[in-house]
C-alpha atoms as a PDB file:
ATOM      1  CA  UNK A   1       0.000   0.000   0.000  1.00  0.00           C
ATOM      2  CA  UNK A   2       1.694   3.110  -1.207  1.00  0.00           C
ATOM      3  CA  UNK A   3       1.256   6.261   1.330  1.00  0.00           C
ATOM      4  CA  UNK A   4      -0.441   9.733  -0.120  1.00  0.00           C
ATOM      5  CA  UNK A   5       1.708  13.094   0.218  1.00  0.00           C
ATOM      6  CA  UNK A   6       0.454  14.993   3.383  1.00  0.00           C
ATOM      7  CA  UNK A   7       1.761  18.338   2.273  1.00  0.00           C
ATOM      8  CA  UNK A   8      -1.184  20.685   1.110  1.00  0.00           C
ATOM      9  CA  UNK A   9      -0.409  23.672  -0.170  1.00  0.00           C
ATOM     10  CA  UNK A  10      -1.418  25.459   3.859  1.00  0.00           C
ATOM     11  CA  UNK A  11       1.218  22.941   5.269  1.00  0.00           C
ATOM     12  CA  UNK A  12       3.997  24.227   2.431  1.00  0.00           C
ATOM     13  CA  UNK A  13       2.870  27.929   3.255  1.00  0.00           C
ATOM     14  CA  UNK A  14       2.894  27.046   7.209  1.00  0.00           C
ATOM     15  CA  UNK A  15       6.695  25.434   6.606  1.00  0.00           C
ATOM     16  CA  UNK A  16       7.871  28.451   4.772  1.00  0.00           C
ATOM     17  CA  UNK A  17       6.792  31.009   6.759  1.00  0.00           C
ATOM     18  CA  UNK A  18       8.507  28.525   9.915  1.00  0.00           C
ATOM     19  CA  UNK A  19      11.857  28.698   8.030  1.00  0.00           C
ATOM     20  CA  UNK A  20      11.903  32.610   7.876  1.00  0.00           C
ATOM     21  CA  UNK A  21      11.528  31.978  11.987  1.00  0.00           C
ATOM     22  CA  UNK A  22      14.971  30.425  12.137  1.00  0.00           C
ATOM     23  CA  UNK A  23      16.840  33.124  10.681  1.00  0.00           C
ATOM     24  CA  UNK A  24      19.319  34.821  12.562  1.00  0.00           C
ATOM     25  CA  UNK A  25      20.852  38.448  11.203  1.00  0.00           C
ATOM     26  CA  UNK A  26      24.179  37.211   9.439  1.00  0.00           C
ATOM     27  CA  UNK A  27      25.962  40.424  10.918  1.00  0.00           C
ATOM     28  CA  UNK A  28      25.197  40.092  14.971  1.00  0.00           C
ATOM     29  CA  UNK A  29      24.076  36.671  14.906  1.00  0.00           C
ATOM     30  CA  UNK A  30      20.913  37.976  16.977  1.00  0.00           C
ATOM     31  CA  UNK A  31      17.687  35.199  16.766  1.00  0.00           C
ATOM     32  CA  UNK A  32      14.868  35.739  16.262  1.00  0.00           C
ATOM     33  CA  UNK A  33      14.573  38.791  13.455  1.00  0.00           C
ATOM     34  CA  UNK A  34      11.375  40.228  13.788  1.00  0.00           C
ATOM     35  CA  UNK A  35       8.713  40.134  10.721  1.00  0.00           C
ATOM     36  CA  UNK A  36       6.825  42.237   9.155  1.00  0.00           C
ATOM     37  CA  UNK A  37       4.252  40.953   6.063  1.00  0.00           C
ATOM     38  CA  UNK A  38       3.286  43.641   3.658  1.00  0.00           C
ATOM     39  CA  UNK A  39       1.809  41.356   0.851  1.00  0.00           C
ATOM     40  CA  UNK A  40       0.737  37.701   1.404  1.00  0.00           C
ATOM     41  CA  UNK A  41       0.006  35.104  -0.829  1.00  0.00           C
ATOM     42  CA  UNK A  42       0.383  31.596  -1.006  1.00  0.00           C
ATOM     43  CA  UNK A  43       3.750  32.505   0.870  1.00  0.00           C
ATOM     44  CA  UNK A  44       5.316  35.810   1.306  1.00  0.00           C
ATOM     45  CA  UNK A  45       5.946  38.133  -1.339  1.00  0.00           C
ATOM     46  CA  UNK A  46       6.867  41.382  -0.143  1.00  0.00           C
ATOM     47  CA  UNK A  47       8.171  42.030   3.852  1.00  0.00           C
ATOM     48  CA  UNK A  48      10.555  42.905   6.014  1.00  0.00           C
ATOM     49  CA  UNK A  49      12.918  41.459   8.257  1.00  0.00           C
ATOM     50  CA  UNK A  50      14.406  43.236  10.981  1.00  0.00           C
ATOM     51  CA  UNK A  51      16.829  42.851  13.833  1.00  0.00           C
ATOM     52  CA  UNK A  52      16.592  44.096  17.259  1.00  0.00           C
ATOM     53  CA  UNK A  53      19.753  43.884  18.563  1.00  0.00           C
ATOM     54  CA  UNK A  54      22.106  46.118  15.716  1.00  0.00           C
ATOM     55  CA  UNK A  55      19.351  47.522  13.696  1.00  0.00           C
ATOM     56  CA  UNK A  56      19.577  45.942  10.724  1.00  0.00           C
ATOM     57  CA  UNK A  57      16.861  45.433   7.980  1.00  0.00           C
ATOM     58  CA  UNK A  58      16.715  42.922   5.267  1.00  0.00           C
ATOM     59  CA  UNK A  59      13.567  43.059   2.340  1.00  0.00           C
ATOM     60  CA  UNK A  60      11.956  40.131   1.124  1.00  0.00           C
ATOM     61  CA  UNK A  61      11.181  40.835  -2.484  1.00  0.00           C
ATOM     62  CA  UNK A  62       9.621  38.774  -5.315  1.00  0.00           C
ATOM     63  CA  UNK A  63       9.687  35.549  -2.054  1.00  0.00           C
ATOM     64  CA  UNK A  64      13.046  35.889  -1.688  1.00  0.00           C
ATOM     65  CA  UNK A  65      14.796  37.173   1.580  1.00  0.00           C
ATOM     66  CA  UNK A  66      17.714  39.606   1.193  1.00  0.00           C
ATOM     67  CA  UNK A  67      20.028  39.336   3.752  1.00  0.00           C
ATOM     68  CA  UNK A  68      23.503  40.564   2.327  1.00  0.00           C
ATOM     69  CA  UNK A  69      25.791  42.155   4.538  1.00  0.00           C
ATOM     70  CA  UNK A  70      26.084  46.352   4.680  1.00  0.00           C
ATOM     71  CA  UNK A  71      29.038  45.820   2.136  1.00  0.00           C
ATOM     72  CA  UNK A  72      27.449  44.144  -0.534  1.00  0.00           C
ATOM     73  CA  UNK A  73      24.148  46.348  -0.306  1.00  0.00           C
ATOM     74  CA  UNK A  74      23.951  49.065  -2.907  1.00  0.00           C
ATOM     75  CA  UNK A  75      20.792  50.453  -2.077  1.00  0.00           C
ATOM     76  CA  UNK A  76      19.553  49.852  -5.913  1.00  0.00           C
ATOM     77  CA  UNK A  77      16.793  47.411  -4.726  1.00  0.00           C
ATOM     78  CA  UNK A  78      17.064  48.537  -1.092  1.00  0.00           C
ATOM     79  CA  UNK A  79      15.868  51.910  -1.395  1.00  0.00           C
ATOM     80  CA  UNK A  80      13.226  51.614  -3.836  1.00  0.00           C
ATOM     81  CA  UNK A  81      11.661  48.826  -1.419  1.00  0.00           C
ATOM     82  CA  UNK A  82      11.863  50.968   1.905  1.00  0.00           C
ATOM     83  CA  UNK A  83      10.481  54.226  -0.775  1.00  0.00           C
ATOM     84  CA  UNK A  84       7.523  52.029  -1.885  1.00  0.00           C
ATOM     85  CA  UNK A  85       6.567  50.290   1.480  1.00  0.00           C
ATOM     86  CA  UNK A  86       7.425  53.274   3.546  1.00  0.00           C
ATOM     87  CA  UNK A  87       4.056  53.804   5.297  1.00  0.00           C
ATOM     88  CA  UNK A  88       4.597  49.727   6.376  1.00  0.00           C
ATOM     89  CA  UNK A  89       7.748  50.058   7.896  1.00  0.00           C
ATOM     90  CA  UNK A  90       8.500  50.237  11.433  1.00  0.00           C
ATOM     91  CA  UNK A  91       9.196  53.920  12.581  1.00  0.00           C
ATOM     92  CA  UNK A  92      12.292  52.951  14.266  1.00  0.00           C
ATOM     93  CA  UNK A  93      13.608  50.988  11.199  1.00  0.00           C
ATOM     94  CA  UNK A  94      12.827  54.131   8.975  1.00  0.00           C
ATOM     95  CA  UNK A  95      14.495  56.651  11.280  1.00  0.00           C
ATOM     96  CA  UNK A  96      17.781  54.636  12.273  1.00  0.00           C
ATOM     97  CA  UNK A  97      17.900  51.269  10.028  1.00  0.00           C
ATOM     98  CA  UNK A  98      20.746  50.347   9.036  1.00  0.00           C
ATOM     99  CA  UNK A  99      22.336  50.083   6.411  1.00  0.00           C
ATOM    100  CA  UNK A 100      19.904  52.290   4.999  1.00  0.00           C
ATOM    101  CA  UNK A 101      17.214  54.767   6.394  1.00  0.00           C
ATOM    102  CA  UNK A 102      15.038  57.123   5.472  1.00  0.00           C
ATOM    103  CA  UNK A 103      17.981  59.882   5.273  1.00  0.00           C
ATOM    104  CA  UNK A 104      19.209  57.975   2.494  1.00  0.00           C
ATOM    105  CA  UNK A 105      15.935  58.113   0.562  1.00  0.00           C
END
Protein backbone atom coordinates (compact mmCIF):
# COMPACT_ATOMS: atom_id res chain seq x y z
CA UNK A 1 0.00 0.00 0.00
CA UNK A 2 1.69 3.11 -1.21
CA UNK A 3 1.26 6.26 1.33
CA UNK A 4 -0.44 9.73 -0.12
CA UNK A 5 1.71 13.09 0.22
CA UNK A 6 0.45 14.99 3.38
CA UNK A 7 1.76 18.34 2.27
CA UNK A 8 -1.18 20.68 1.11
CA UNK A 9 -0.41 23.67 -0.17
CA UNK A 10 -1.42 25.46 3.86
CA UNK A 11 1.22 22.94 5.27
CA UNK A 12 4.00 24.23 2.43
CA UNK A 13 2.87 27.93 3.25
CA UNK A 14 2.89 27.05 7.21
CA UNK A 15 6.69 25.43 6.61
CA UNK A 16 7.87 28.45 4.77
CA UNK A 17 6.79 31.01 6.76
CA UNK A 18 8.51 28.52 9.91
CA UNK A 19 11.86 28.70 8.03
CA UNK A 20 11.90 32.61 7.88
CA UNK A 21 11.53 31.98 11.99
CA UNK A 22 14.97 30.43 12.14
CA UNK A 23 16.84 33.12 10.68
CA UNK A 24 19.32 34.82 12.56
CA UNK A 25 20.85 38.45 11.20
CA UNK A 26 24.18 37.21 9.44
CA UNK A 27 25.96 40.42 10.92
CA UNK A 28 25.20 40.09 14.97
CA UNK A 29 24.08 36.67 14.91
CA UNK A 30 20.91 37.98 16.98
CA UNK A 31 17.69 35.20 16.77
CA UNK A 32 14.87 35.74 16.26
CA UNK A 33 14.57 38.79 13.45
CA UNK A 34 11.37 40.23 13.79
CA UNK A 35 8.71 40.13 10.72
CA UNK A 36 6.82 42.24 9.16
CA UNK A 37 4.25 40.95 6.06
CA UNK A 38 3.29 43.64 3.66
CA UNK A 39 1.81 41.36 0.85
CA UNK A 40 0.74 37.70 1.40
CA UNK A 41 0.01 35.10 -0.83
CA UNK A 42 0.38 31.60 -1.01
CA UNK A 43 3.75 32.51 0.87
CA UNK A 44 5.32 35.81 1.31
CA UNK A 45 5.95 38.13 -1.34
CA UNK A 46 6.87 41.38 -0.14
CA UNK A 47 8.17 42.03 3.85
CA UNK A 48 10.56 42.91 6.01
CA UNK A 49 12.92 41.46 8.26
CA UNK A 50 14.41 43.24 10.98
CA UNK A 51 16.83 42.85 13.83
CA UNK A 52 16.59 44.10 17.26
CA UNK A 53 19.75 43.88 18.56
CA UNK A 54 22.11 46.12 15.72
CA UNK A 55 19.35 47.52 13.70
CA UNK A 56 19.58 45.94 10.72
CA UNK A 57 16.86 45.43 7.98
CA UNK A 58 16.72 42.92 5.27
CA UNK A 59 13.57 43.06 2.34
CA UNK A 60 11.96 40.13 1.12
CA UNK A 61 11.18 40.84 -2.48
CA UNK A 62 9.62 38.77 -5.31
CA UNK A 63 9.69 35.55 -2.05
CA UNK A 64 13.05 35.89 -1.69
CA UNK A 65 14.80 37.17 1.58
CA UNK A 66 17.71 39.61 1.19
CA UNK A 67 20.03 39.34 3.75
CA UNK A 68 23.50 40.56 2.33
CA UNK A 69 25.79 42.15 4.54
CA UNK A 70 26.08 46.35 4.68
CA UNK A 71 29.04 45.82 2.14
CA UNK A 72 27.45 44.14 -0.53
CA UNK A 73 24.15 46.35 -0.31
CA UNK A 74 23.95 49.07 -2.91
CA UNK A 75 20.79 50.45 -2.08
CA UNK A 76 19.55 49.85 -5.91
CA UNK A 77 16.79 47.41 -4.73
CA UNK A 78 17.06 48.54 -1.09
CA UNK A 79 15.87 51.91 -1.40
CA UNK A 80 13.23 51.61 -3.84
CA UNK A 81 11.66 48.83 -1.42
CA UNK A 82 11.86 50.97 1.90
CA UNK A 83 10.48 54.23 -0.77
CA UNK A 84 7.52 52.03 -1.89
CA UNK A 85 6.57 50.29 1.48
CA UNK A 86 7.42 53.27 3.55
CA UNK A 87 4.06 53.80 5.30
CA UNK A 88 4.60 49.73 6.38
CA UNK A 89 7.75 50.06 7.90
CA UNK A 90 8.50 50.24 11.43
CA UNK A 91 9.20 53.92 12.58
CA UNK A 92 12.29 52.95 14.27
CA UNK A 93 13.61 50.99 11.20
CA UNK A 94 12.83 54.13 8.98
CA UNK A 95 14.49 56.65 11.28
CA UNK A 96 17.78 54.64 12.27
CA UNK A 97 17.90 51.27 10.03
CA UNK A 98 20.75 50.35 9.04
CA UNK A 99 22.34 50.08 6.41
CA UNK A 100 19.90 52.29 5.00
CA UNK A 101 17.21 54.77 6.39
CA UNK A 102 15.04 57.12 5.47
CA UNK A 103 17.98 59.88 5.27
CA UNK A 104 19.21 57.98 2.49
CA UNK A 105 15.93 58.11 0.56
Amino acid sequence: MQSSPICSVGVAHILKRKLLDILACPICKYYPLDLFVFEEKDEIVEGLMTCTKCGRWYPIIDEIPHMLPDELRDGKDDLPFMKRWRDRFPVKTLKEGKPFNDKDL
